[in-house]
C-alpha atoms as a PDB file:
ATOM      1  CA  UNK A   1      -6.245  28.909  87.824  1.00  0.00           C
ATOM      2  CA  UNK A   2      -7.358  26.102  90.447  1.00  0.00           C
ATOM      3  CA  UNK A   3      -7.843  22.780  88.962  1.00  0.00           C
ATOM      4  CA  UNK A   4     -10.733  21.197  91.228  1.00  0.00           C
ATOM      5  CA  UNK A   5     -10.928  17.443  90.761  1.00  0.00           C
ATOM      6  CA  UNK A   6     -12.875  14.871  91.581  1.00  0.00           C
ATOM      7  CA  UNK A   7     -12.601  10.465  91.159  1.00  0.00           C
ATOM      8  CA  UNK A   8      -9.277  10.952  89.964  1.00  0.00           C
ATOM      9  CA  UNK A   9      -6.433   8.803  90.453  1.00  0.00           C
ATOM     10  CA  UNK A  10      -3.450  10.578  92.708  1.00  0.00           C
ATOM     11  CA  UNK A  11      -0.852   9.909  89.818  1.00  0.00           C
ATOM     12  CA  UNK A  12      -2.568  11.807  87.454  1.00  0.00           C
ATOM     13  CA  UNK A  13      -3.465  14.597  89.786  1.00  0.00           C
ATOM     14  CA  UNK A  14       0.109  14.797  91.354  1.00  0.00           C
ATOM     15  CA  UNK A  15       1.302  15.375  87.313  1.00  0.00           C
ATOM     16  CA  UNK A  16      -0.958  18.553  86.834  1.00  0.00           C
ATOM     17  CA  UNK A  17      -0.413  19.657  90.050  1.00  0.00           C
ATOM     18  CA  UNK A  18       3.226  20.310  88.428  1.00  0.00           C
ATOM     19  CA  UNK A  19       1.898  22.606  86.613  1.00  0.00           C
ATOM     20  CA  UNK A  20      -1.781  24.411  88.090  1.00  0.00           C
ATOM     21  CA  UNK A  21      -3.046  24.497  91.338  1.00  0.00           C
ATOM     22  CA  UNK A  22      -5.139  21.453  92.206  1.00  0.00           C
ATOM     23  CA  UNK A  23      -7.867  21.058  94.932  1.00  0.00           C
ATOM     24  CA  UNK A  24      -8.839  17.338  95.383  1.00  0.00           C
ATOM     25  CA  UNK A  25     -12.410  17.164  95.718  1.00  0.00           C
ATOM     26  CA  UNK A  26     -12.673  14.321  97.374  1.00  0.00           C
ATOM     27  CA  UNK A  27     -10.715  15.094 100.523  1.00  0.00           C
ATOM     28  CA  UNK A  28     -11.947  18.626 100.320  1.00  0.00           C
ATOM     29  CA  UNK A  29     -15.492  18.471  98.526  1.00  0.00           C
ATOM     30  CA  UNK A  30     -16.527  22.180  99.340  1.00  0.00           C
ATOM     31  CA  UNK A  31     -13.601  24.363  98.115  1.00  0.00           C
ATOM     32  CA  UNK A  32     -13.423  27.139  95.967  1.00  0.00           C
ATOM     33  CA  UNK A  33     -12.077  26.204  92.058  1.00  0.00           C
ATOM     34  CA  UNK A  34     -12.163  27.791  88.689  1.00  0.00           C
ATOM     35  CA  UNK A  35     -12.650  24.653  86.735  1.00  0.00           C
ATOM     36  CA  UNK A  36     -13.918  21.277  87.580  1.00  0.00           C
ATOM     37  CA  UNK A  37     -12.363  18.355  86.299  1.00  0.00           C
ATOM     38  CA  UNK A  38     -14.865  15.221  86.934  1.00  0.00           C
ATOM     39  CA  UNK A  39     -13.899  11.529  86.247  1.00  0.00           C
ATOM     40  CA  UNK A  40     -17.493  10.298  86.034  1.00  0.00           C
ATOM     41  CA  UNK A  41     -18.778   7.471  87.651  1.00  0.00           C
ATOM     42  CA  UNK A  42     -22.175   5.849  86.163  1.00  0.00           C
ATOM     43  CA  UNK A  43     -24.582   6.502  88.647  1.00  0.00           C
ATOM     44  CA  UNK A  44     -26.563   3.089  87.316  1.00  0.00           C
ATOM     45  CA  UNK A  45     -23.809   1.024  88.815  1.00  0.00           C
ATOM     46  CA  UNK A  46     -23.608  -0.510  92.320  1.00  0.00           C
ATOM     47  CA  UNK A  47     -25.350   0.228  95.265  1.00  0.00           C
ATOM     48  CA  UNK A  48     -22.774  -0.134  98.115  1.00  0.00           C
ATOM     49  CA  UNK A  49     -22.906   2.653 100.644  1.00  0.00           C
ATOM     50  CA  UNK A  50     -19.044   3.456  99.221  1.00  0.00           C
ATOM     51  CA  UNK A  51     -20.530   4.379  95.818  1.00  0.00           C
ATOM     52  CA  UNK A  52     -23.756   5.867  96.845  1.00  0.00           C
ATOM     53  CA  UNK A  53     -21.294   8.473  99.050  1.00  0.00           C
ATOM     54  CA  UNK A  54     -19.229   8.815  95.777  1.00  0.00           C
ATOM     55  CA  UNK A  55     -22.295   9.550  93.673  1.00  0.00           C
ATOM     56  CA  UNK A  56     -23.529  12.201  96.276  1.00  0.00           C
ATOM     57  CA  UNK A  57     -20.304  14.106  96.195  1.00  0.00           C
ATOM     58  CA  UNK A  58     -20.198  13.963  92.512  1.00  0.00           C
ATOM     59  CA  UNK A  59     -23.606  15.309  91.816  1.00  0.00           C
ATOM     60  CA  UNK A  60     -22.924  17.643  94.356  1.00  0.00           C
ATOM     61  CA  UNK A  61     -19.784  19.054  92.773  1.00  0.00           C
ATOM     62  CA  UNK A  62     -21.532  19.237  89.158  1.00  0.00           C
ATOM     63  CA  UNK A  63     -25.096  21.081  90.917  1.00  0.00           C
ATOM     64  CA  UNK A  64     -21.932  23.678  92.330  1.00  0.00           C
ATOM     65  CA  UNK A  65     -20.265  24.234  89.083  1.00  0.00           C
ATOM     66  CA  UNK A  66     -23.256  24.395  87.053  1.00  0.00           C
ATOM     67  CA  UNK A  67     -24.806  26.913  89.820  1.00  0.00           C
ATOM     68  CA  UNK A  68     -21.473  29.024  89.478  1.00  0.00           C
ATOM     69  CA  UNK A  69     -21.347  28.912  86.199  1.00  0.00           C
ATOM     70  CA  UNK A  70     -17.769  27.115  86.508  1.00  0.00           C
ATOM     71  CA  UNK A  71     -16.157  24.965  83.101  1.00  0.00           C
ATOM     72  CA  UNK A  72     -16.800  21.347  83.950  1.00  0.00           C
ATOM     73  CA  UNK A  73     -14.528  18.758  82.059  1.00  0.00           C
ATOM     74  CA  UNK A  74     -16.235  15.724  82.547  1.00  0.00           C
ATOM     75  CA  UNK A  75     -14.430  12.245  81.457  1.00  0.00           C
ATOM     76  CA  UNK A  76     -16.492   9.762  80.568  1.00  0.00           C
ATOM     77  CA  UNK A  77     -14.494   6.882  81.316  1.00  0.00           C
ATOM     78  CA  UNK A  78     -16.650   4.097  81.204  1.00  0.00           C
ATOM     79  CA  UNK A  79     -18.820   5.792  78.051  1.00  0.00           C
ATOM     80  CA  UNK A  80     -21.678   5.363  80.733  1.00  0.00           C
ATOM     81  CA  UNK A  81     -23.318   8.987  80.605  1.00  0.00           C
ATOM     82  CA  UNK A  82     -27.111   8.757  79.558  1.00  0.00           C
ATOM     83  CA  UNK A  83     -28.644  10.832  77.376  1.00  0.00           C
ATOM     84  CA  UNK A  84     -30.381  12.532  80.284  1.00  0.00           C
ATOM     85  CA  UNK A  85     -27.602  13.467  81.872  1.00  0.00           C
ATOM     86  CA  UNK A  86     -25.982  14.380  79.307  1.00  0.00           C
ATOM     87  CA  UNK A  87     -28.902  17.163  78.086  1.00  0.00           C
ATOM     88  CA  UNK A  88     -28.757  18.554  81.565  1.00  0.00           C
ATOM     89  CA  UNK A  89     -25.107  18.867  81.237  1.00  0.00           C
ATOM     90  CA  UNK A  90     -24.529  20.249  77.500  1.00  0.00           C
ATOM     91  CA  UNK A  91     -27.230  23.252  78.836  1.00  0.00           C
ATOM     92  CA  UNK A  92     -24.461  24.759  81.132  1.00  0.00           C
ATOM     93  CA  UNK A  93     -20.275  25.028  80.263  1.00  0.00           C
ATOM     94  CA  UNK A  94     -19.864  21.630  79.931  1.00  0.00           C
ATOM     95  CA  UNK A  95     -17.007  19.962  77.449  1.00  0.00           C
ATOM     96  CA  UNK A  96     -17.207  16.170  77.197  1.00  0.00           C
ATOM     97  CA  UNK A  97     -14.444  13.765  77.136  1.00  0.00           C
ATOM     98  CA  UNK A  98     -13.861   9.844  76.778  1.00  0.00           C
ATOM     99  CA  UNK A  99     -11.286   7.718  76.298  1.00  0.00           C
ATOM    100  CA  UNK A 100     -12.950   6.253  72.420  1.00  0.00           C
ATOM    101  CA  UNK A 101     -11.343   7.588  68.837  1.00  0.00           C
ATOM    102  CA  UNK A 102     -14.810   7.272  67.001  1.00  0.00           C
ATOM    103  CA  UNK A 103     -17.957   7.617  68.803  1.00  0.00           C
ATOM    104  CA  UNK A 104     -20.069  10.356  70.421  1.00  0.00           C
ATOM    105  CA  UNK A 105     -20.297  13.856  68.405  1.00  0.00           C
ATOM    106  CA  UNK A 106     -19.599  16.622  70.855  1.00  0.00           C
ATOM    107  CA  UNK A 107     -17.045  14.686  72.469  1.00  0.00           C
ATOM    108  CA  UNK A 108     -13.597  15.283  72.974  1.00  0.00           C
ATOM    109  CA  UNK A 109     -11.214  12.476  73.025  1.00  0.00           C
ATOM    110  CA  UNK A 110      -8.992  11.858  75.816  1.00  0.00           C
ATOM    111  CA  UNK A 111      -7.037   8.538  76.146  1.00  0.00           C
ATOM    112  CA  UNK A 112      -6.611   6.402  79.409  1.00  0.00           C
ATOM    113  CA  UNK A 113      -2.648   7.235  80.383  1.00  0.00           C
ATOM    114  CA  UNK A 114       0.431   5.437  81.458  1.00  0.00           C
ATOM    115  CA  UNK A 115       3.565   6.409  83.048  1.00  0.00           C
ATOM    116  CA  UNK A 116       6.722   5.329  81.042  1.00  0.00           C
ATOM    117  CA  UNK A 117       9.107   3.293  82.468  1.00  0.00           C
ATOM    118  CA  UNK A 118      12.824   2.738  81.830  1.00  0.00           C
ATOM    119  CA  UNK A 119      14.797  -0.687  81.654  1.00  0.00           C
ATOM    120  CA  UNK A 120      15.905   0.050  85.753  1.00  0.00           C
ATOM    121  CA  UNK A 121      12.067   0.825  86.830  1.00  0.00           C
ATOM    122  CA  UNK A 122      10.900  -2.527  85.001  1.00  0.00           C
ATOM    123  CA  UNK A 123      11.411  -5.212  88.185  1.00  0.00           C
ATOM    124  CA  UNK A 124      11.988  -8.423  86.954  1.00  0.00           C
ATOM    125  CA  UNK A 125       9.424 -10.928  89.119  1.00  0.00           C
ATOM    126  CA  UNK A 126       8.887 -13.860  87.471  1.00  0.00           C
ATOM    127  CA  UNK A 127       8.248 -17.081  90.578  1.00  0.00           C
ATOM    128  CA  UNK A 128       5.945 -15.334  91.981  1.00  0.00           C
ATOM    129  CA  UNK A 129       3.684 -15.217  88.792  1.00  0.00           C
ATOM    130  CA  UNK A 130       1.222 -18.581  89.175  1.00  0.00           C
ATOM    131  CA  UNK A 131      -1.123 -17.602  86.211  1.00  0.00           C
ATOM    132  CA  UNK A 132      -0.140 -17.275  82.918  1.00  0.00           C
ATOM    133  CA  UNK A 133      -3.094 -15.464  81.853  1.00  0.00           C
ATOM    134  CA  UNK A 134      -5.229 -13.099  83.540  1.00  0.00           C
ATOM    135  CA  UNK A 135      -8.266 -11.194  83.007  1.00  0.00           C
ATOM    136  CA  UNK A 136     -10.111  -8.201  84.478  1.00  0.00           C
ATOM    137  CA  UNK A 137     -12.957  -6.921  83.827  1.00  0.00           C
ATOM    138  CA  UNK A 138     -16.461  -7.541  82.802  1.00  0.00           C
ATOM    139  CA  UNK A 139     -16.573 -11.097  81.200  1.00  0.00           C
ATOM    140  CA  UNK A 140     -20.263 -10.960  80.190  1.00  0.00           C
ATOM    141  CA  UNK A 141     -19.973  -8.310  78.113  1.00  0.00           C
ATOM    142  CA  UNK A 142     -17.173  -9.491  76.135  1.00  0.00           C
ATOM    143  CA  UNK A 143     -17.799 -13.436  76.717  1.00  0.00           C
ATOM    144  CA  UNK A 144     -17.416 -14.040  72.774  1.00  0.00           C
ATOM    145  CA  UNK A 145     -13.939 -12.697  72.771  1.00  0.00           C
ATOM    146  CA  UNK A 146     -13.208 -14.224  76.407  1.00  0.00           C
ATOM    147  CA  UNK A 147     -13.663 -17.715  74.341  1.00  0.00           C
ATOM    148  CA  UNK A 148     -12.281 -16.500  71.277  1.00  0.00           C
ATOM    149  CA  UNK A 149      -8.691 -16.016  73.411  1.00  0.00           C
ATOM    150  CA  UNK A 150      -8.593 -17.229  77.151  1.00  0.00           C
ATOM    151  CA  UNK A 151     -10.892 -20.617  76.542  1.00  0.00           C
ATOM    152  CA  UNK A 152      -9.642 -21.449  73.480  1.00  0.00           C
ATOM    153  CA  UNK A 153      -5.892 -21.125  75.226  1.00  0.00           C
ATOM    154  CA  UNK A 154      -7.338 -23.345  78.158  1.00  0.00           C
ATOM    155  CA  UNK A 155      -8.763 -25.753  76.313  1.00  0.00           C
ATOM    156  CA  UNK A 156      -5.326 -26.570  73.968  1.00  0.00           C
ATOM    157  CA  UNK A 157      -3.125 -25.731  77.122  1.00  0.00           C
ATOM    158  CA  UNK A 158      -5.083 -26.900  80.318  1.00  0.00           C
ATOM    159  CA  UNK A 159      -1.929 -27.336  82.405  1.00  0.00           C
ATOM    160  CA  UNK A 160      -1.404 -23.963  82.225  1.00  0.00           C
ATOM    161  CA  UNK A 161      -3.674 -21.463  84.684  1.00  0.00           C
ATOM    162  CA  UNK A 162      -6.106 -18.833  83.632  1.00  0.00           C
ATOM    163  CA  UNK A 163      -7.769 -16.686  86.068  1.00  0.00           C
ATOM    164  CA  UNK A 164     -10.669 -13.807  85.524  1.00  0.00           C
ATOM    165  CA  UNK A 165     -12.360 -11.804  88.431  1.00  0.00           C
ATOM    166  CA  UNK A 166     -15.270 -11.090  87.845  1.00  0.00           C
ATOM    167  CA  UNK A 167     -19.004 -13.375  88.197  1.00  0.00           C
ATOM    168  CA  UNK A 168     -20.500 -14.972  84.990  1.00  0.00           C
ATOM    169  CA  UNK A 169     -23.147 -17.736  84.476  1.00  0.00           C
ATOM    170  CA  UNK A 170     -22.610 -20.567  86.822  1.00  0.00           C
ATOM    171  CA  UNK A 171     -23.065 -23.022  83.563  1.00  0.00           C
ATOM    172  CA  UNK A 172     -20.674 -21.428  82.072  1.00  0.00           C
ATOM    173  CA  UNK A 173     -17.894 -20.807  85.355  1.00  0.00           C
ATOM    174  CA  UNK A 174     -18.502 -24.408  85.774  1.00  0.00           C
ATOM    175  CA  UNK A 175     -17.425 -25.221  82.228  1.00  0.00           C
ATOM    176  CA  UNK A 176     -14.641 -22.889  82.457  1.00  0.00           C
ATOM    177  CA  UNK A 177     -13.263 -25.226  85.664  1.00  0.00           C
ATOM    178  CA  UNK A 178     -12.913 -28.181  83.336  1.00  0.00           C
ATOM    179  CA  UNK A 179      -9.939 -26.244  81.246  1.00  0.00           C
ATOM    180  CA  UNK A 180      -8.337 -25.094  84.766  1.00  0.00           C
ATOM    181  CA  UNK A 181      -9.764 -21.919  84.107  1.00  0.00           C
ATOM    182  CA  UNK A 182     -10.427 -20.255  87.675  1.00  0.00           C
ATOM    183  CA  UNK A 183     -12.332 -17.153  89.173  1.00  0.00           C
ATOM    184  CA  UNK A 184     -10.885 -15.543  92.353  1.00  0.00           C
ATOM    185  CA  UNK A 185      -9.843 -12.024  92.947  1.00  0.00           C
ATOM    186  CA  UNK A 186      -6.426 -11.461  91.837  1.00  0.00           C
ATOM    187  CA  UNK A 187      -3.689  -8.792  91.241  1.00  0.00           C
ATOM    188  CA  UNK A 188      -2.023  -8.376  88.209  1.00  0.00           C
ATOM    189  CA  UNK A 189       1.488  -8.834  89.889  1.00  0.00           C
ATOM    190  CA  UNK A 190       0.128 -12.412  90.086  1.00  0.00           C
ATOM    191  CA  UNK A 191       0.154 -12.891  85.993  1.00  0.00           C
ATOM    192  CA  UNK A 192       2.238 -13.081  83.087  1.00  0.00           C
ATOM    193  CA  UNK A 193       0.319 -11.715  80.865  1.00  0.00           C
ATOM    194  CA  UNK A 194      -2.949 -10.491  79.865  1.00  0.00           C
ATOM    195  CA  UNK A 195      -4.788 -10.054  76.641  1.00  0.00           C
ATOM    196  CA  UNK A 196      -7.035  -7.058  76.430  1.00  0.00           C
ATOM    197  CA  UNK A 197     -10.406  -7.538  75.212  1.00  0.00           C
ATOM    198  CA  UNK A 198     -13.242  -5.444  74.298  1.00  0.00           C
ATOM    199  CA  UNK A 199     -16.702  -5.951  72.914  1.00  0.00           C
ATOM    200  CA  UNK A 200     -17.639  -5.592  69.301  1.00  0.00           C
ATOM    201  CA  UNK A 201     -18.464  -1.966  69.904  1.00  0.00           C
ATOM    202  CA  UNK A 202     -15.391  -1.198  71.784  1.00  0.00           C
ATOM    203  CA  UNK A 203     -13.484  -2.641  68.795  1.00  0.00           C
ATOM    204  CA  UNK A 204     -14.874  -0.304  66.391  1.00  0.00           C
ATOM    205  CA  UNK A 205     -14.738   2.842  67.893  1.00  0.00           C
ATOM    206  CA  UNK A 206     -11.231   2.518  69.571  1.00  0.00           C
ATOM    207  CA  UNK A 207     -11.855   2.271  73.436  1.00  0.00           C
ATOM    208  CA  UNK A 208      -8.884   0.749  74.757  1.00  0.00           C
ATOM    209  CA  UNK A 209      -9.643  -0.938  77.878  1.00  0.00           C
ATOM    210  CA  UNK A 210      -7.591   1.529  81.092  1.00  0.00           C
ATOM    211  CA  UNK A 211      -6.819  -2.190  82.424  1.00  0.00           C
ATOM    212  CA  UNK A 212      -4.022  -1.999  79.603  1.00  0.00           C
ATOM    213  CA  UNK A 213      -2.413   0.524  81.756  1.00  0.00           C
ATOM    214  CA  UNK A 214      -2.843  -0.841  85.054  1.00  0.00           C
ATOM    215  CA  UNK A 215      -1.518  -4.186  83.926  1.00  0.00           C
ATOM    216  CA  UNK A 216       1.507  -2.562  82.026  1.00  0.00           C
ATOM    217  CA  UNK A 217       2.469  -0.940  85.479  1.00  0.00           C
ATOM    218  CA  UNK A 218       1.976  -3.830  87.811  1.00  0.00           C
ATOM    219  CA  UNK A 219       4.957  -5.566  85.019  1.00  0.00           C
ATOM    220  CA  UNK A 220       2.335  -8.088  83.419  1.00  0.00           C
ATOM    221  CA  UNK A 221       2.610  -7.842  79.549  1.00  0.00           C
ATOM    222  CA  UNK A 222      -0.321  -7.056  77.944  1.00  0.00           C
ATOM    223  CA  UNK A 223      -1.171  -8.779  74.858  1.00  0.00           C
ATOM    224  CA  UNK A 224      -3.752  -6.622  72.310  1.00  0.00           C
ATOM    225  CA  UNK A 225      -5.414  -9.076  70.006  1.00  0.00           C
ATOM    226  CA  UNK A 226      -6.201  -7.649  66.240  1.00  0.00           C
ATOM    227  CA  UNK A 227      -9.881  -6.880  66.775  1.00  0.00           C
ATOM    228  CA  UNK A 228      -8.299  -3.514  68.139  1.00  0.00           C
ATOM    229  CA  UNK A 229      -8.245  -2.367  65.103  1.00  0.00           C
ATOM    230  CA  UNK A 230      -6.849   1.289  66.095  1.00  0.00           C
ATOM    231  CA  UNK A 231      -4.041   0.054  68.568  1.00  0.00           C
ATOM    232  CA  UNK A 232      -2.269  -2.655  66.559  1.00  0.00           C
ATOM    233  CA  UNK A 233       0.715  -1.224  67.393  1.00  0.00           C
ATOM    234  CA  UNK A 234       1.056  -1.802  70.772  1.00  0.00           C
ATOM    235  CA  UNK A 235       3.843  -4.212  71.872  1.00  0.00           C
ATOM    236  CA  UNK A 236       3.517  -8.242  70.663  1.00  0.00           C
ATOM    237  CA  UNK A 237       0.248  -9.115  68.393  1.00  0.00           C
ATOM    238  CA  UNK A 238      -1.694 -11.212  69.503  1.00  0.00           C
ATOM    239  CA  UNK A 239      -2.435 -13.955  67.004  1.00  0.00           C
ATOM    240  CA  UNK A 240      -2.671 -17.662  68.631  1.00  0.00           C
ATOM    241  CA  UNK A 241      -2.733 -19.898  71.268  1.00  0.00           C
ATOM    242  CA  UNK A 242       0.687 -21.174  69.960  1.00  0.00           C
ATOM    243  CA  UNK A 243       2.055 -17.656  69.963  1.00  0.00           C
ATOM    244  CA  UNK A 244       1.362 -17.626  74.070  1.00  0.00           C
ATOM    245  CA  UNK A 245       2.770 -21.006  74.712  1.00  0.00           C
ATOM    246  CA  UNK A 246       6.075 -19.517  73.209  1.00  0.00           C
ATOM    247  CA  UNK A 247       5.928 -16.571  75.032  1.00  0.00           C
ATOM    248  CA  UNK A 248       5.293 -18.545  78.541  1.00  0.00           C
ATOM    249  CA  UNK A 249       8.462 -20.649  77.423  1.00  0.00           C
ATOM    250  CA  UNK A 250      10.296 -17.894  76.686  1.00  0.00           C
ATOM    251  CA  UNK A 251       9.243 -15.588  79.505  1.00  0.00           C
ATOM    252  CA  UNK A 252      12.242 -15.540  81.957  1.00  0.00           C
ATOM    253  CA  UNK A 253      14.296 -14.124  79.010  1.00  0.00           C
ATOM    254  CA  UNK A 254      11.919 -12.137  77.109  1.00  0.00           C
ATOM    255  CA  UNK A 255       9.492 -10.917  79.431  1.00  0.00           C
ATOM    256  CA  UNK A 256      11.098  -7.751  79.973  1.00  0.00           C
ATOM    257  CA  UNK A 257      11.901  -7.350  76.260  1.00  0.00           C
ATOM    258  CA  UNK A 258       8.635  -7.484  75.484  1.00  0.00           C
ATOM    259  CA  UNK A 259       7.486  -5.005  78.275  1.00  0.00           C
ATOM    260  CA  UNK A 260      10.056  -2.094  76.907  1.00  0.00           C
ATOM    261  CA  UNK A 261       8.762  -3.045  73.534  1.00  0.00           C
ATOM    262  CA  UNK A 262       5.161  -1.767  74.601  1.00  0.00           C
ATOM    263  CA  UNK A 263       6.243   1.448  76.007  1.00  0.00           C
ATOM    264  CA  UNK A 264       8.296   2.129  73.140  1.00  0.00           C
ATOM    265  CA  UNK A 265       4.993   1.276  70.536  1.00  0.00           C
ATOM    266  CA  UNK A 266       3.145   3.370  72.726  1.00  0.00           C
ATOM    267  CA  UNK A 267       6.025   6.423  72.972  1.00  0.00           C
ATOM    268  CA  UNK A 268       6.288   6.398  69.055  1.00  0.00           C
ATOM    269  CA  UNK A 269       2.721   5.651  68.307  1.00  0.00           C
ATOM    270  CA  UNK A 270       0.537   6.826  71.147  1.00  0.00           C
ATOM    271  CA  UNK A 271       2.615   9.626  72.785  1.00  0.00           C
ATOM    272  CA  UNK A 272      -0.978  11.056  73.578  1.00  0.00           C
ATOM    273  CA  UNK A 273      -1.431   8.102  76.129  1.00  0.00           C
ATOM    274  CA  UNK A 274       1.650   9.139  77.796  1.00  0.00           C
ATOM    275  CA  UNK A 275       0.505  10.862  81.508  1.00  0.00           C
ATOM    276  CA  UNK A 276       2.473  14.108  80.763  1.00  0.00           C
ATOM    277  CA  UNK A 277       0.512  14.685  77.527  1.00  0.00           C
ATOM    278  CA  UNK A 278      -2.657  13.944  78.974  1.00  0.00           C
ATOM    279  CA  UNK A 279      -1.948  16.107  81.403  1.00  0.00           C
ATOM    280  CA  UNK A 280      -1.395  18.927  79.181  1.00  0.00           C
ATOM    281  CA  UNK A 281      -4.322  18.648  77.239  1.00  0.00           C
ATOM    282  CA  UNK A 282      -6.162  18.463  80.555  1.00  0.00           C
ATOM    283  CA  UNK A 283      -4.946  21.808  81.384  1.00  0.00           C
ATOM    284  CA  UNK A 284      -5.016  23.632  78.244  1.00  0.00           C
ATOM    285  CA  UNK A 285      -9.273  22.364  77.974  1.00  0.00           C
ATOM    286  CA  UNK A 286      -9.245  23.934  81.376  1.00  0.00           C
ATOM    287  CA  UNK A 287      -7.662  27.119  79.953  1.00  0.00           C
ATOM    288  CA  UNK A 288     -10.613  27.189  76.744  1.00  0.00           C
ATOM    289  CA  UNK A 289      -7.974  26.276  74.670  1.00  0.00           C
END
């Protein structure tokens, strides 16, 4: 079997390549595969000319498959499929993923992934870490729990810095200045920690934000408030502003404490989320299995 994929990150498709043959799509958009695996990207987003070129190649790979009559395992990962595409898709062999426990019928979940990490892999970086909290991500969206957590920490603790990345209401990035609360780009190798948000949907039906994951690897602790009502197991909960002062004190020694502690929640309670598993249940969808 040949694994054709397309939008996918290389770590994930260097882990099933252990195991199938995979053809990367987007170096090599016109090979020959047996199934198509497609991490879709909302075609309502953006307009840049990088995105309109990714949009072409992916409705060109799903016209291919669903002209050759090819299995298509599309990930949804931003739960951004509309119903229209989604009735021209369920019409041919389609099977529908997304990262979210409870929500769509005729949807199969698969969770965002991370790669474990032992105590020698975790590098211990802790000058070169200016903010103590940091935020990516849509703020709009989720600007009642950005307030709920990262203002209300700013506000009690101004002398400590907050960043977030993304644009919001210039009332309201204005007010945020006041509590030393700042919007730039930023990496997350510049933060302490982060606390993961969602909106009140995201909450209910389990959708773990895949910035978790990319946080976790870049070494900044990631903090899951108890609105996620499925993942409360994950690492240190997230209760106050208090709680995060300690943890800022106490970060030179306990930093990398509390990262092993969240991959050893997530190995015991979310071995699913681990990239080998996901993987595997990649692969055996791709089989019919």
């Amino acid at each position: 079997m040949t694994l054709g994929m397309l939008n996918c990150d290389s770590v994930l498709m260097n882990e099933i390549k252990k195991h199938v043959a995979v053809v990367d799509l987007d170096r090599d958009p016109g090979t020959n595969c047996d199934v198509f695996f497609i991490d879709f990207s909302p075609t309502t987003s953006d307009k840049t000319p990088e995105k309109a070129a990714k949009i072409v190649r992916q409705v060109d790979a799903l016209e291919a498959a669903v002209k050759k009559r090819k299995m298509v395992l599309l990930f949804d990962r931003y739960l951004s499929l509309t119903s229209k595409e989604y009735d021209w898709l369920k019409k041919s062999n389609t099977r529908f993923l997304e990262p979210a426990l409870n929500n769509r019928t005729n949807f199969t979940y698969l969770p965002f992934w991370y790669v474990p990490k032992t105590l020698d892999e975790i590098m211990i970086s802790d000058s070169s870490r200016p903010y103590v909290l940091g935020y990516k991500g849509n703020v709009s969206d989720r600007i009642k729990s950005f307030e709920s957590y990262y203002v209300s920490f700013a506000k009690i603790y101004p002398n400590y810095k907050v960043v977030y990345d993304k644009s919001i209401e210039r009332v309201k990035e204005e007010e945020y200045k006041n509590y030393n609360i700042e919007r730039k780009s930023f990496d997350y190798t510049d933060c302490k920690y982060t606390i993961i948000l969602g909106t009140h949907r995201e909450y209910n039906i389990g959708y773990l934000d895949s910035f978790t994951f990319k946080a976790l690897h870049s070494n900044c602790v990631p903090l899951i408030p108890l609105d996620h009502r499925y993942f409360g197991n994950i690492g240190w909960k997230y209760w106050t502003a208090e709680d995060l002062k300690y943890l800022h004190n106490q970060y030179e020694k306990a930093h990398v404490g509390l990262l092993l502690e969240v991959y050893d929640s997530l190995d015991r309670f979310y071995p699913e989320m681990k990239i080998q598993n996901v993987a595997e249940s990649i692969i055996r969808l791709a089989k019919g299995s």
